[in-house]
Protein backbone atom coordinates (compact mmCIF):
# COMPACT_ATOMS: atom_id res chain seq x y z
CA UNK A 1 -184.79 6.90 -30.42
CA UNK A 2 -185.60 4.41 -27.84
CA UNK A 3 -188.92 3.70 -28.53
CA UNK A 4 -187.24 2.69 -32.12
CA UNK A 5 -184.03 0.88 -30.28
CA UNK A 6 -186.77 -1.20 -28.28
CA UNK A 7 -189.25 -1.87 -31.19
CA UNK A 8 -185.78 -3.44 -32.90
CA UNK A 9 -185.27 -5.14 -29.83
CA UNK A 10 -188.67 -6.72 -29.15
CA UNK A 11 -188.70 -8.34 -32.98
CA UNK A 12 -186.10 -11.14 -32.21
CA UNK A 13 -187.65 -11.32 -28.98
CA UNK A 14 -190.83 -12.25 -29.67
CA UNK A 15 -188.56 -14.66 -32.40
CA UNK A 16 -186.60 -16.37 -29.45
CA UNK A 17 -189.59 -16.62 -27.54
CA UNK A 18 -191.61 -18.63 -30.25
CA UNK A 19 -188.46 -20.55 -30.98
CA UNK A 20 -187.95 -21.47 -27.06
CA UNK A 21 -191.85 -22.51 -26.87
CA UNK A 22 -191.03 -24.76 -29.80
CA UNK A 23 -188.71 -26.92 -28.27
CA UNK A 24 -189.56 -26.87 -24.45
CA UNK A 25 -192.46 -25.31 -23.54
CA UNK A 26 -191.69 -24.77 -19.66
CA UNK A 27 -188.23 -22.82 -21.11
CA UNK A 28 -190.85 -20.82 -23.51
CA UNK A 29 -193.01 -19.74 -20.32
CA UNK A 30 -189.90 -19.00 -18.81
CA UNK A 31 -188.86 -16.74 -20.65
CA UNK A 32 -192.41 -15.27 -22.08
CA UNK A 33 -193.20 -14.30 -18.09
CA UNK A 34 -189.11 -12.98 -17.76
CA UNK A 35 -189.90 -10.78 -20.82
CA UNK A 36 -193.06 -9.68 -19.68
CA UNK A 37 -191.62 -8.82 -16.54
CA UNK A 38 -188.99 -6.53 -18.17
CA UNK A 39 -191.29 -5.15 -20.73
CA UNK A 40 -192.86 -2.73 -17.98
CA UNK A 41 -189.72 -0.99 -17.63
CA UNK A 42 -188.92 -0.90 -21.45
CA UNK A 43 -192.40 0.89 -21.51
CA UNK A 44 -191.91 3.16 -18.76
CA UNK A 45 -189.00 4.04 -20.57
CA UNK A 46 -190.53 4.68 -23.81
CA UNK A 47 -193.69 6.58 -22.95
CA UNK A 48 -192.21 8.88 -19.91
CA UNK A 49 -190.24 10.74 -22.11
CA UNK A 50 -192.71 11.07 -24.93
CA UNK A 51 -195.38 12.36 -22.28
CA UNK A 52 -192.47 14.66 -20.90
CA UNK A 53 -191.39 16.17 -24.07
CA UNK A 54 -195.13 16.38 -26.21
CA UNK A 55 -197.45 16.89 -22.96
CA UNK A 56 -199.71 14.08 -25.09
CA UNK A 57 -200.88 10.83 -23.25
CA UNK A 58 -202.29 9.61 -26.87
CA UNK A 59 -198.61 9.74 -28.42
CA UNK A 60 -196.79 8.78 -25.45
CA UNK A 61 -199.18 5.59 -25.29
CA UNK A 62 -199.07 4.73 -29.12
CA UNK A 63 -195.60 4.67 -29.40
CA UNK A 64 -194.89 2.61 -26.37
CA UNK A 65 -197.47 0.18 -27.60
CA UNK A 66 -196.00 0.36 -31.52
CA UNK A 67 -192.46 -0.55 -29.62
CA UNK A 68 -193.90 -3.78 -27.59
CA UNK A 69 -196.53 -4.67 -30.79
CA UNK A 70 -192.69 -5.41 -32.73
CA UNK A 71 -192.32 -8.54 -30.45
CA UNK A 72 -195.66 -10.43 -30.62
CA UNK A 73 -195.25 -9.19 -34.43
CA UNK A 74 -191.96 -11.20 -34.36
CA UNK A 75 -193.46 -14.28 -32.94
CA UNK A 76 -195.76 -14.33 -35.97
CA UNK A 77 -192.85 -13.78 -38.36
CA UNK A 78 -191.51 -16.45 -37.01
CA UNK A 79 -194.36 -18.46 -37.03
CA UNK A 80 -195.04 -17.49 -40.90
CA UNK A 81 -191.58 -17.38 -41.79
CA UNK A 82 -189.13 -19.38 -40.10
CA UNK A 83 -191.43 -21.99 -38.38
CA UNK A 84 -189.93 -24.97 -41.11
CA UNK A 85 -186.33 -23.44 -40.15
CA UNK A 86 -186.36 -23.41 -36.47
CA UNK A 87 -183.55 -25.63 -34.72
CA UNK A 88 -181.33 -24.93 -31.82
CA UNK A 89 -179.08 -22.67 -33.87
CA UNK A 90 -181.30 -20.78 -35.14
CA UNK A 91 -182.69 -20.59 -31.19
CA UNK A 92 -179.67 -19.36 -30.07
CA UNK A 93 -179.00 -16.76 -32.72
CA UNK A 94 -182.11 -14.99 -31.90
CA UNK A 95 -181.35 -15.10 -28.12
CA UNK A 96 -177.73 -13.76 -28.89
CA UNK A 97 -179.45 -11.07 -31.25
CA UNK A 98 -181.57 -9.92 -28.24
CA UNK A 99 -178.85 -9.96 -26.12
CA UNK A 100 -176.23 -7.97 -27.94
CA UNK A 101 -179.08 -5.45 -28.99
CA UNK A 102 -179.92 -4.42 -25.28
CA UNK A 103 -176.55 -4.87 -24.39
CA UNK A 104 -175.55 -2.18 -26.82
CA UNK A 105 -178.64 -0.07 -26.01
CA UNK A 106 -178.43 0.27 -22.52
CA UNK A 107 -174.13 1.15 -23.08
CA UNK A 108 -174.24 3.04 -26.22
CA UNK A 109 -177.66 4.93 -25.43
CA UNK A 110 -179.41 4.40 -21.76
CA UNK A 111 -176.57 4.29 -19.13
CA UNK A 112 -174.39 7.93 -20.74
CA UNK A 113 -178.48 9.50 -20.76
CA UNK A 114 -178.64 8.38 -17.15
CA UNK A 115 -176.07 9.77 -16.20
CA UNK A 116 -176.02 13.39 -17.92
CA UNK A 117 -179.43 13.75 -15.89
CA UNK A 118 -177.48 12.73 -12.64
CA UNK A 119 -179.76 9.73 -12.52
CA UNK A 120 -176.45 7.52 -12.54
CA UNK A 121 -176.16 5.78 -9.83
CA UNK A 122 -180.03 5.27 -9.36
CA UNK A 123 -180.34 3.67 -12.89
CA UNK A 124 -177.02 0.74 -11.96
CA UNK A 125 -179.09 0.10 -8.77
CA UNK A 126 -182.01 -0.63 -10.92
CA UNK A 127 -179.61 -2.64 -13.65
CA UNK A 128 -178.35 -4.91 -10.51
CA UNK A 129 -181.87 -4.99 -8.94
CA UNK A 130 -183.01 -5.96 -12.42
CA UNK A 131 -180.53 -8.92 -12.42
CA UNK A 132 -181.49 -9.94 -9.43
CA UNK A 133 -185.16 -10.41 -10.53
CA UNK A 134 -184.49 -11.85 -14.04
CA UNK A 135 -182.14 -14.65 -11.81
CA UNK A 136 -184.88 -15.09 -9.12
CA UNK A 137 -187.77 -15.61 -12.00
CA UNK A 138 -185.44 -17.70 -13.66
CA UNK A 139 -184.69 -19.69 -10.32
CA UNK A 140 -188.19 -19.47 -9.46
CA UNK A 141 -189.47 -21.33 -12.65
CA UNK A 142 -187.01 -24.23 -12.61
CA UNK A 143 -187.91 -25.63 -9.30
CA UNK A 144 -191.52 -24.96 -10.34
CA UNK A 145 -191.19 -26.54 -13.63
């Protein structure tokens, strides 16, 4: 189930991302290294489990990779696809379709999982620490760029 909720997730991902490169290309590495930063988790999070529950390092690895493949697969849709359509609205409709996907996700799926396994308050201290990072990159990048 996750490895499916963050293969949907990574598709209008790798859609904002293309879109953001398109019109500013400092916002588009911005947000390329952000995602790459978070995508270690998502992995973790994908493949642990699998390992866990089939004792196979083959599956566990080829269904973490089929869930992060979605989002360069998404920047080529988008290429393909939507590269004549692209505009700021159509920019910020993919990053609000990311959004509201992990959002829902991590309430409706990753946080109630967390805590059944009495991981609770370890996996907010990882949310906030993971805010923390996304705002430093972020920060980080704009004085750079």
């Amino acid at each position: 189930m996750t490895a499916i909720a963050i293969a949907i997730h990574n598709f209008p991902e790798g859609i904002a991302s293309f879109a953001a490169a398109l019109d500013d290309i400092s916002v588009g590495i911005s947000i390329a290294v952000a995602i790459a930063i978070h995508n270690i988790p998502e992995g973790i999070s994908v493949s642990i489990p699998i390992f866990y529950a089939t004792g196979s390092k083959w599956k566990s690895f080829g269904l973490s990779f089929a869930s992060g493949i979605a989002e360069p697969i998404g920047a080529l849709v988008a290429y393909a696809i939507l590269f004549k359509f692209l505009n700021p609205t159509i920019l910020a409709v993919s990053l609000v379709a990311v959004a509201g996907i992990m959002v829902y996700i991590s309430i409706d799926e990753l946080i109630p999982v967390a805590h059944e396994y009495g991981k609770g308050n370890l996996v907010m201290a990882g949310v906030v620490i993971g805010m923390i990072i996304m705002a430093g990159s972020l920060v980080m990048f704009e004085y750079l760029g």
